[in-house]
Each structure stands twice: as C-alpha cells, then as structure tokens.
PDB file of N, CA and C in Angstrom:
ATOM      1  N   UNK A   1      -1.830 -10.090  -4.178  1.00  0.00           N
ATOM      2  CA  UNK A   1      -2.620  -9.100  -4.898  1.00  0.00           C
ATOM      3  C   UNK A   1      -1.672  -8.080  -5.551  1.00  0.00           C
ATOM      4  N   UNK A   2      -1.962  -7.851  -6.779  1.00  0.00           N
ATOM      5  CA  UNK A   2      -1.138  -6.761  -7.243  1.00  0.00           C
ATOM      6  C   UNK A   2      -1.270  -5.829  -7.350  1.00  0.00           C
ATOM      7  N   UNK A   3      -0.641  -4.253  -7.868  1.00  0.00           N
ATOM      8  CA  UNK A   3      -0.920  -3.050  -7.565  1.00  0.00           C
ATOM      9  C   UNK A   3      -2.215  -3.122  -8.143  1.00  0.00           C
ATOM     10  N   UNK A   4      -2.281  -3.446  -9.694  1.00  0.00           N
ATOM     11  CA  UNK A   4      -3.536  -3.408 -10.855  1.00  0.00           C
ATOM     12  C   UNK A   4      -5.238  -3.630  -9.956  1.00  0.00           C
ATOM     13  N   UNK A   5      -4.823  -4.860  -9.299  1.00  0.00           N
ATOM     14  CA  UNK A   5      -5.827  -5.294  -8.440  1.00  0.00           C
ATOM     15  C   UNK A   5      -6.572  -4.760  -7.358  1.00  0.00           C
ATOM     16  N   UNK A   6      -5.422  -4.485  -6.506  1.00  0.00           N
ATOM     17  CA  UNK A   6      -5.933  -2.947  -5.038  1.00  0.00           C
ATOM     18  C   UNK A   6      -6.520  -1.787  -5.593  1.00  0.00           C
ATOM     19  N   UNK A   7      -5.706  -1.138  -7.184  1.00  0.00           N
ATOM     20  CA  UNK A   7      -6.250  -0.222  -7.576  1.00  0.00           C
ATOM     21  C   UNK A   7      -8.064  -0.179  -7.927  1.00  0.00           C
ATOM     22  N   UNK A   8      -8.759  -1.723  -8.774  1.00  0.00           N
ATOM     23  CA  UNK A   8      -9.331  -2.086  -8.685  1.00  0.00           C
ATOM     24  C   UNK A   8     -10.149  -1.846  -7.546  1.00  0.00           C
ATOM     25  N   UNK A   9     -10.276  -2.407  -6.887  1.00  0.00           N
ATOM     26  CA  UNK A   9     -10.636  -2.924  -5.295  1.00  0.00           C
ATOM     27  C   UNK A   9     -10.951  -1.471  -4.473  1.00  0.00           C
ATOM     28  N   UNK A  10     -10.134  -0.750  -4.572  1.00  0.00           N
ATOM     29  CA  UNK A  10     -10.021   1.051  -4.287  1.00  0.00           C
ATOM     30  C   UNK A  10     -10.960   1.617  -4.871  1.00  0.00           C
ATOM     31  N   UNK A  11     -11.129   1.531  -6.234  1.00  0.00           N
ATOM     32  CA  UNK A  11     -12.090   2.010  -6.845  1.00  0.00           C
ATOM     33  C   UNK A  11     -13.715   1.820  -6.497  1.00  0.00           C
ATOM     34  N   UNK A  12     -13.746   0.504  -6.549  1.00  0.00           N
ATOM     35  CA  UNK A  12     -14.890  -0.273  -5.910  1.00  0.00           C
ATOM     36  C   UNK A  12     -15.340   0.628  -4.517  1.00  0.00           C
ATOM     37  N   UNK A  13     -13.910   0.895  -3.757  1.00  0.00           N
ATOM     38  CA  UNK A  13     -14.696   1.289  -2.307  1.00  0.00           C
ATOM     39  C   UNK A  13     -14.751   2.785  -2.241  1.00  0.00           C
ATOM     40  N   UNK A  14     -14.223   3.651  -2.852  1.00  0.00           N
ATOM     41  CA  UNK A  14     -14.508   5.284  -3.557  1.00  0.00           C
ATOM     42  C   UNK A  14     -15.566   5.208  -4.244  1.00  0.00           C
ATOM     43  N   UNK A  15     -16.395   4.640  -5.305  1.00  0.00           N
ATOM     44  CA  UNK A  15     -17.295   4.739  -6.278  1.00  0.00           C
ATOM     45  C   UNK A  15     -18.503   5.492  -5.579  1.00  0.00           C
ATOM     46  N   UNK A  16     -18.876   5.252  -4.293  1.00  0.00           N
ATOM     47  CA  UNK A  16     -20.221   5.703  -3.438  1.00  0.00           C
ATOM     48  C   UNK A  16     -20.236   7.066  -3.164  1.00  0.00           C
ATOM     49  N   UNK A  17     -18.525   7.188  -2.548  1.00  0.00           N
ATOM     50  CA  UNK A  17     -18.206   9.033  -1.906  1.00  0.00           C
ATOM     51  C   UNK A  17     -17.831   9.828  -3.212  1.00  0.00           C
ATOM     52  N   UNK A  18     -17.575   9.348  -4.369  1.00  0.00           N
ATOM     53  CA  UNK A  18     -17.394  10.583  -5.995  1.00  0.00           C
ATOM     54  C   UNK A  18     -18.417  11.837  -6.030  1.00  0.00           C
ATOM     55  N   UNK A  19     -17.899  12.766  -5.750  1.00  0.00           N
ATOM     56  CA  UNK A  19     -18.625  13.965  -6.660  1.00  0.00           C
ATOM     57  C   UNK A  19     -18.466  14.068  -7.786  1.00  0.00           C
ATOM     58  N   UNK A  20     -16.960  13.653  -8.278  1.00  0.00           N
ATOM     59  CA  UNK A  20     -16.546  14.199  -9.439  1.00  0.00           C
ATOM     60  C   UNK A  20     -16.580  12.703 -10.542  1.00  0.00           C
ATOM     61  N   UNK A  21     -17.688  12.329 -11.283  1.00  0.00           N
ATOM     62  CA  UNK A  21     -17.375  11.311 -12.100  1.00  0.00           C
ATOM     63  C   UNK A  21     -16.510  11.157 -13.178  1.00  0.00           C
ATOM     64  N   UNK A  22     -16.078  12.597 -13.582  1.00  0.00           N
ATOM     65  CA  UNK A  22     -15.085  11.901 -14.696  1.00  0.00           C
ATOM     66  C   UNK A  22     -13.941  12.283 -13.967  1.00  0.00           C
ATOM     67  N   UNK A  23     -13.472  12.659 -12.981  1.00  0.00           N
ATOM     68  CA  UNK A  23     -12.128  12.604 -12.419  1.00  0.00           C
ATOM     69  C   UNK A  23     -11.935  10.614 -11.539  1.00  0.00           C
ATOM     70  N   UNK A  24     -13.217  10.657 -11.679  1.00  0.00           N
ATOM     71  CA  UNK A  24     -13.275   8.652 -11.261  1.00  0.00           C
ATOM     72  C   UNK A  24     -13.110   8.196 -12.093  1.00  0.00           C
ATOM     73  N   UNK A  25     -13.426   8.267 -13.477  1.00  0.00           N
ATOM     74  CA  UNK A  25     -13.199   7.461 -14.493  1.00  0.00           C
ATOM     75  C   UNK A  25     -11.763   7.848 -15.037  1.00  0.00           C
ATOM     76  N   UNK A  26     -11.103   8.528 -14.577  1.00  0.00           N
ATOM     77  CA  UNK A  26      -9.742   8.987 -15.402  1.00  0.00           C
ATOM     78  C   UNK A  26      -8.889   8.342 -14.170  1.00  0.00           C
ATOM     79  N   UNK A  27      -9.303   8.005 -12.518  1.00  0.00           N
ATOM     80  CA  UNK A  27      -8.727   7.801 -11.948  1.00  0.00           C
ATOM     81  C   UNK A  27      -7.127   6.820 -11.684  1.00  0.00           C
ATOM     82  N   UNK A  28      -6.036   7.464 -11.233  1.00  0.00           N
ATOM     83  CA  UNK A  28      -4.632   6.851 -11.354  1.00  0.00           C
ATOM     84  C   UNK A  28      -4.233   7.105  -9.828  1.00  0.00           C
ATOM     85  N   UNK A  29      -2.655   7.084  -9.988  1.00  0.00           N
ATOM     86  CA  UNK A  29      -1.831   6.958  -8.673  1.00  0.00           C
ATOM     87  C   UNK A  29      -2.107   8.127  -8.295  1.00  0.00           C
ATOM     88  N   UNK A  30      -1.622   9.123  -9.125  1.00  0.00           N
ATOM     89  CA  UNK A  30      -1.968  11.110  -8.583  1.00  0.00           C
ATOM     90  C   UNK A  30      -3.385  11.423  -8.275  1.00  0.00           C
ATOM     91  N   UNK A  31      -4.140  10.453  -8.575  1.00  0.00           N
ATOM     92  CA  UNK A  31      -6.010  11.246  -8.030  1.00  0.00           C
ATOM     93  C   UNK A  31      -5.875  11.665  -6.491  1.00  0.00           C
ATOM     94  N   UNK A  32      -6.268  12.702  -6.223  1.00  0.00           N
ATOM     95  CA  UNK A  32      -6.489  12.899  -5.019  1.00  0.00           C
ATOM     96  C   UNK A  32      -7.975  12.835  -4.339  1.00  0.00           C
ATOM     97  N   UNK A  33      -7.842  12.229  -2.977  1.00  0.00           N
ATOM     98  CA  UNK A  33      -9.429  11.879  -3.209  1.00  0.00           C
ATOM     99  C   UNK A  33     -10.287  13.141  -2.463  1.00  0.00           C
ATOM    100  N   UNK A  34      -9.789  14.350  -2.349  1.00  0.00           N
ATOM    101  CA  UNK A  34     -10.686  15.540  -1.550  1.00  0.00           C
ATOM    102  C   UNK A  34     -10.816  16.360  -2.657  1.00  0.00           C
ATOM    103  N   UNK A  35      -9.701  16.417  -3.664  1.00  0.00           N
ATOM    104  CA  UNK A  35      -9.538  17.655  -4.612  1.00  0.00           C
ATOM    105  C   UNK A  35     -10.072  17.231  -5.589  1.00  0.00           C
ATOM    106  N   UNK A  36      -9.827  15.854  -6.148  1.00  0.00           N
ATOM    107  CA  UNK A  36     -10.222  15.893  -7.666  1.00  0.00           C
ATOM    108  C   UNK A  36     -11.487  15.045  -7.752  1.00  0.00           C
ATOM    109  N   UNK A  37     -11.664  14.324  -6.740  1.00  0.00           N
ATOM    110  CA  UNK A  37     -12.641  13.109  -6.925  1.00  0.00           C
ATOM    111  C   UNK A  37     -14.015  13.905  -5.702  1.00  0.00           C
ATOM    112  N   UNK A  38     -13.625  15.072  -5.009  1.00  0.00           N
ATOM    113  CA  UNK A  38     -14.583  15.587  -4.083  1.00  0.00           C
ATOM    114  C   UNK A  38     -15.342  14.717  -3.333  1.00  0.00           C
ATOM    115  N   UNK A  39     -14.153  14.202  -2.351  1.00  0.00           N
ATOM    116  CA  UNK A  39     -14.917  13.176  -1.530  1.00  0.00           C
ATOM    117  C   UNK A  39     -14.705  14.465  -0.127  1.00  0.00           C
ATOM    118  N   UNK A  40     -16.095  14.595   0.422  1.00  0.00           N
ATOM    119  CA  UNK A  40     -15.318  15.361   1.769  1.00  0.00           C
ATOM    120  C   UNK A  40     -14.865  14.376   3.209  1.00  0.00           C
ATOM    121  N   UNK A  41     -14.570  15.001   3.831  1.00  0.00           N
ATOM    122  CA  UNK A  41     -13.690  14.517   5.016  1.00  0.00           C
ATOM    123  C   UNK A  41     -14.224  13.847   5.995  1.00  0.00           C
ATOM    124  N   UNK A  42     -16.183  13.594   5.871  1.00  0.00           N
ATOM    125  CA  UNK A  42     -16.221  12.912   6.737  1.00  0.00           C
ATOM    126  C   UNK A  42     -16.460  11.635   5.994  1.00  0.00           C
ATOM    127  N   UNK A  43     -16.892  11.257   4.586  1.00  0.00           N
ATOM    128  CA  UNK A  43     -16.600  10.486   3.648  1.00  0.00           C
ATOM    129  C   UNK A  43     -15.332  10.028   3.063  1.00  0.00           C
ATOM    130  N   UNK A  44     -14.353  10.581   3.300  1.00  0.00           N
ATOM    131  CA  UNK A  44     -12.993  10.006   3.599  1.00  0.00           C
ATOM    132  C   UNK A  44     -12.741   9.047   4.500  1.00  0.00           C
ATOM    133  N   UNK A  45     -13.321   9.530   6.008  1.00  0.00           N
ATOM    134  CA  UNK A  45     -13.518   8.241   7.067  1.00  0.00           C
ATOM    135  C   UNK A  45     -14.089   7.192   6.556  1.00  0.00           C
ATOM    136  N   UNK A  46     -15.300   7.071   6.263  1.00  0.00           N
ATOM    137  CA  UNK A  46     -16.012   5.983   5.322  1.00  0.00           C
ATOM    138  C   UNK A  46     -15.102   4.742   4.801  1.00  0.00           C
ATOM    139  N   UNK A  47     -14.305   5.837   3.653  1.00  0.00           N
ATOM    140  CA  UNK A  47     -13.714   5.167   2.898  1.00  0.00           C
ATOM    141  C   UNK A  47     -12.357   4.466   3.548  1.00  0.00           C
ATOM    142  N   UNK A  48     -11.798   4.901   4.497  1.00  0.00           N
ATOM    143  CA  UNK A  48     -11.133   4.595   5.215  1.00  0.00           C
ATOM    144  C   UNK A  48     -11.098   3.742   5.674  1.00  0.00           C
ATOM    145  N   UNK A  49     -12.470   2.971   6.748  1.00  0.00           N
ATOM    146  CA  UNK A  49     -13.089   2.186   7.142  1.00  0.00           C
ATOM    147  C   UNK A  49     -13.267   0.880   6.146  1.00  0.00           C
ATOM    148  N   UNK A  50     -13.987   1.627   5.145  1.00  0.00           N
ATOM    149  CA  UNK A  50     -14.230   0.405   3.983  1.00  0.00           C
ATOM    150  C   UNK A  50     -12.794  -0.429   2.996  1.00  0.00           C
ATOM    151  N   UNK A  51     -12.081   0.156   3.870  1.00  0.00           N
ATOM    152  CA  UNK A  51     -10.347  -0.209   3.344  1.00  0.00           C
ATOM    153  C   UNK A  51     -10.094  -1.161   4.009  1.00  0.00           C
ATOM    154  N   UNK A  52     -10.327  -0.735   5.260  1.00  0.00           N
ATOM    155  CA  UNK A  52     -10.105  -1.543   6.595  1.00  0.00           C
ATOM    156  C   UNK A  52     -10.544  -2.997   6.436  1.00  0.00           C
ATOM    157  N   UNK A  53     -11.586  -2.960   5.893  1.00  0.00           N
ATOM    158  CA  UNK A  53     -12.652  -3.811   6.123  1.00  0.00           C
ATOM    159  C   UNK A  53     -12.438  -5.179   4.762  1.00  0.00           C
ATOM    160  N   UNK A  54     -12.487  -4.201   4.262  1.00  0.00           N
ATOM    161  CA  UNK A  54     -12.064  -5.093   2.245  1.00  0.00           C
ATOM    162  C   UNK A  54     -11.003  -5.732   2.451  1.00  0.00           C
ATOM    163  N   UNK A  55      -9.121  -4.983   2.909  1.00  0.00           N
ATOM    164  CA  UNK A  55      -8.375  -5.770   3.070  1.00  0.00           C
ATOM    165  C   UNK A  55      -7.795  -6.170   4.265  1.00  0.00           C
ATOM    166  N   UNK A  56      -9.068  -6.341   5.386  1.00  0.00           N
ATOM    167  CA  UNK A  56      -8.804  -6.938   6.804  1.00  0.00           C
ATOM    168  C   UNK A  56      -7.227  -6.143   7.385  1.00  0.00           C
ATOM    169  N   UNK A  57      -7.289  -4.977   7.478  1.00  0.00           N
ATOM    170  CA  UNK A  57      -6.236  -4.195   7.938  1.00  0.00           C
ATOM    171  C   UNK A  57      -6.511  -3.091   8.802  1.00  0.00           C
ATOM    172  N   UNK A  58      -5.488  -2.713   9.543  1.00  0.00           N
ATOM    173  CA  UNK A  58      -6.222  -1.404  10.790  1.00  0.00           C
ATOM    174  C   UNK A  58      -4.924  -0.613  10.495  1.00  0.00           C
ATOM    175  N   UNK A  59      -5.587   0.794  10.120  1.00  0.00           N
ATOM    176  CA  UNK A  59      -5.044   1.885   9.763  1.00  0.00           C
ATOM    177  C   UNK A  59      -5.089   2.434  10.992  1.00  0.00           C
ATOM    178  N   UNK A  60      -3.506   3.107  11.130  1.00  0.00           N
ATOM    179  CA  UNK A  60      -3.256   3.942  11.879  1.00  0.00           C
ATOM    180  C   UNK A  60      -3.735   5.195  11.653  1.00  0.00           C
ATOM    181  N   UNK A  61      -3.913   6.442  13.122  1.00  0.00           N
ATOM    182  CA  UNK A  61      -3.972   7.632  12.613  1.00  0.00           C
ATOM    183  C   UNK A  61      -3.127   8.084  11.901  1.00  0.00           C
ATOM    184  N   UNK A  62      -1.414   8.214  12.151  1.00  0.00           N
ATOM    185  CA  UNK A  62      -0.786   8.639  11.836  1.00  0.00           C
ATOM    186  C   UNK A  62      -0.997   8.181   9.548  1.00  0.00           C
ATOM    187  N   UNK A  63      -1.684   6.918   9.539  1.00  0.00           N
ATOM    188  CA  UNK A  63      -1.566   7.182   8.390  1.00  0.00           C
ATOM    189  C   UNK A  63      -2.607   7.357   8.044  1.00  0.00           C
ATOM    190  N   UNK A  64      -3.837   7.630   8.309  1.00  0.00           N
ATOM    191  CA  UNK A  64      -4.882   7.780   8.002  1.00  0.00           C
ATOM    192  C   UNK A  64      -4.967   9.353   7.136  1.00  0.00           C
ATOM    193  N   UNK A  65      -3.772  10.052   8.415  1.00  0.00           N
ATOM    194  CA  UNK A  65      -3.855  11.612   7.735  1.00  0.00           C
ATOM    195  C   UNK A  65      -2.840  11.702   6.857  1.00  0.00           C
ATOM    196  N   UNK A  66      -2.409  10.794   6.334  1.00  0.00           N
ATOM    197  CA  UNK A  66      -1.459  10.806   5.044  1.00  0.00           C
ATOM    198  C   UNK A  66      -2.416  10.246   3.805  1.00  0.00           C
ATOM    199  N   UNK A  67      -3.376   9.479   4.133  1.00  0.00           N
ATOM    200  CA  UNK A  67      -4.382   8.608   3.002  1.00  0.00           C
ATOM    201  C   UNK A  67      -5.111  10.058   2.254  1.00  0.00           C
ATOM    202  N   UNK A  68      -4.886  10.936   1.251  1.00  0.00           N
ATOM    203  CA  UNK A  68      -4.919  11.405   1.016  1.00  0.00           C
ATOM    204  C   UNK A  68      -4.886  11.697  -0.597  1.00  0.00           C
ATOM    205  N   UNK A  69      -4.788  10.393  -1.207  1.00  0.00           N
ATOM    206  CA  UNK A  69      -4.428  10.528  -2.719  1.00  0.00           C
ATOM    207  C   UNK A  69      -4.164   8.751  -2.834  1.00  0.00           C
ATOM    208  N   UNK A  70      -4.507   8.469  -4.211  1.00  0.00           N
ATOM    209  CA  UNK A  70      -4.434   6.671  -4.898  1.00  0.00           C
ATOM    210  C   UNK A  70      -3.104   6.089  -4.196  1.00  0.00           C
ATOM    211  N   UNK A  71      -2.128   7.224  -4.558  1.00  0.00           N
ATOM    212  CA  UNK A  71      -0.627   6.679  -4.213  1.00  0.00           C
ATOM    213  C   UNK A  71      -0.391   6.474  -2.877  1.00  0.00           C
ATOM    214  N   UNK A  72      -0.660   7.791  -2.150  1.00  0.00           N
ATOM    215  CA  UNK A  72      -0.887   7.274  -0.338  1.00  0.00           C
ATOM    216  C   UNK A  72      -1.584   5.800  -0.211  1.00  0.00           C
ATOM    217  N   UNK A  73      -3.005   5.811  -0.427  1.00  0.00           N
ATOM    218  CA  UNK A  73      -3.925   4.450  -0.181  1.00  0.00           C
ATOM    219  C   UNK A  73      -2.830   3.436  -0.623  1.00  0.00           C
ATOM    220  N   UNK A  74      -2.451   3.236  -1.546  1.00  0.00           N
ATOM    221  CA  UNK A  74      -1.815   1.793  -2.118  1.00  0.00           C
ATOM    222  C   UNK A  74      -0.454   1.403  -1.067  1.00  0.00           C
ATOM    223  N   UNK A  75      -0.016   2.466  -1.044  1.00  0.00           N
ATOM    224  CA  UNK A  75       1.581   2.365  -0.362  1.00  0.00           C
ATOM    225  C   UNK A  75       1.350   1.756   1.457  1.00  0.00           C
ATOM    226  N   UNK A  76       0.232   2.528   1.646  1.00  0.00           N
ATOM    227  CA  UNK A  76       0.009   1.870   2.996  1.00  0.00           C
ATOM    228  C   UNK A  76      -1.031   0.719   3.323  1.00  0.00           C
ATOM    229  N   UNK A  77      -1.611   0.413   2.653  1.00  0.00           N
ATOM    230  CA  UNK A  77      -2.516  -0.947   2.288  1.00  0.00           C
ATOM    231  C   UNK A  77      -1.020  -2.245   1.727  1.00  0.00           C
ATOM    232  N   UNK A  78      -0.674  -1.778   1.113  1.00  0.00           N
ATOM    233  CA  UNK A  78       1.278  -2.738   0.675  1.00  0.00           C
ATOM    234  C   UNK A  78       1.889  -2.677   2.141  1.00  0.00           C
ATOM    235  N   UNK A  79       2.009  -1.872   3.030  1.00  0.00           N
ATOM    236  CA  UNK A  79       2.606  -1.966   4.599  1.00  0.00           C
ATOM    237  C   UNK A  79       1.756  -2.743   5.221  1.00  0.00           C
ATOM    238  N   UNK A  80       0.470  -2.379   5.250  1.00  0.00           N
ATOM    239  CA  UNK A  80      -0.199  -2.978   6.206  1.00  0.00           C
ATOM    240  C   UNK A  80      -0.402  -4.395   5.739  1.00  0.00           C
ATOM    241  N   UNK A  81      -0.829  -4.825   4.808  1.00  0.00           N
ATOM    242  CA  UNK A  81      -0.585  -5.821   4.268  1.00  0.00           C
ATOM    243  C   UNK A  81       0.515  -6.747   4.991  1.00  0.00           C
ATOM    244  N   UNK A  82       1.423  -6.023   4.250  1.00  0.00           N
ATOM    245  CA  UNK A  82       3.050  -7.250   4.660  1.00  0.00           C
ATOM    246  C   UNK A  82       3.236  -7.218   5.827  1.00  0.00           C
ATOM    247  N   UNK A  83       2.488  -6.328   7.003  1.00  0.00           N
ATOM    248  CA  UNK A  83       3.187  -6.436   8.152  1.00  0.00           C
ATOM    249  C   UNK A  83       2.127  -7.793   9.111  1.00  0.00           C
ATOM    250  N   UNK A  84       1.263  -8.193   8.046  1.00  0.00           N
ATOM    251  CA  UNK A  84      -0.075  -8.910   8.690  1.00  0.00           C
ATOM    252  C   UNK A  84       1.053 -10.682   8.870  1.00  0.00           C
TER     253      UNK A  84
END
C-alpha cells in the first residue's frame, strides 16, 4: 500500500468525526486532527480504533498519544505495518 493509498483509507475513517469540512477537503500530511479537522478526543479514540481495524494493526498507547496529525497516523500505521 502506498502513502497516496493510507492517505485515502485515513480519510475514509476521519470523514464521520469532521467538524470542520473544508479543512477535510484541503486535508494533507500537516492536518491536525483536534485543531483543524475538530475531531474531539473521545472521537479520536474512535478513529483510532477504526485504524486498528481497517489495517489489522494494534496501536500502542505510547503511540496513540502521538496520533495526533495525518503525518503522525501514516508514520505509525508504516511501523505497525512492517513490524506485522
């Protein structure tokens, strides 16, 4: 799977928790998903979960509280990934 693709796929599983629709439609590596896309924190878990779940992977805490922005999500979905 390539970055283009997860980004994809990410989107898909954020689209439900958006407050902010045109910060979703402009969405890149820098979106952050509490500040710009106004997902709150217990909808972060959600999405967290629905990561889990999409690319059969188990997020740690330690990175869970780093998942915090497109670029966090991708970088550790690429770890968890390769470490499968």
């Amino acid at each position: 799977m390539n970055k283009e693709e997860t980004i994809l796929q990410l989107k898909n599983i954020v689209k439900p928790y958006v407050k902010n629709q045109e910060a979703f439609e402009n969405l890149n590596e820098e979106t952050d998903f509490i500040n710009d896309l106004k997902i709150n924190s217990a909808n972060l878990v959600d999405v967290i979960l629905d990561i889990e779940e999409a690319f059969n992977i188990v997020i740690d805490n330690a990175s869970m509280e780093r998942m915090l922005n497109v670029q966090a999500a991708l970088d550790i979905i690429e770890t968890k990934l390769a470490e499968k």
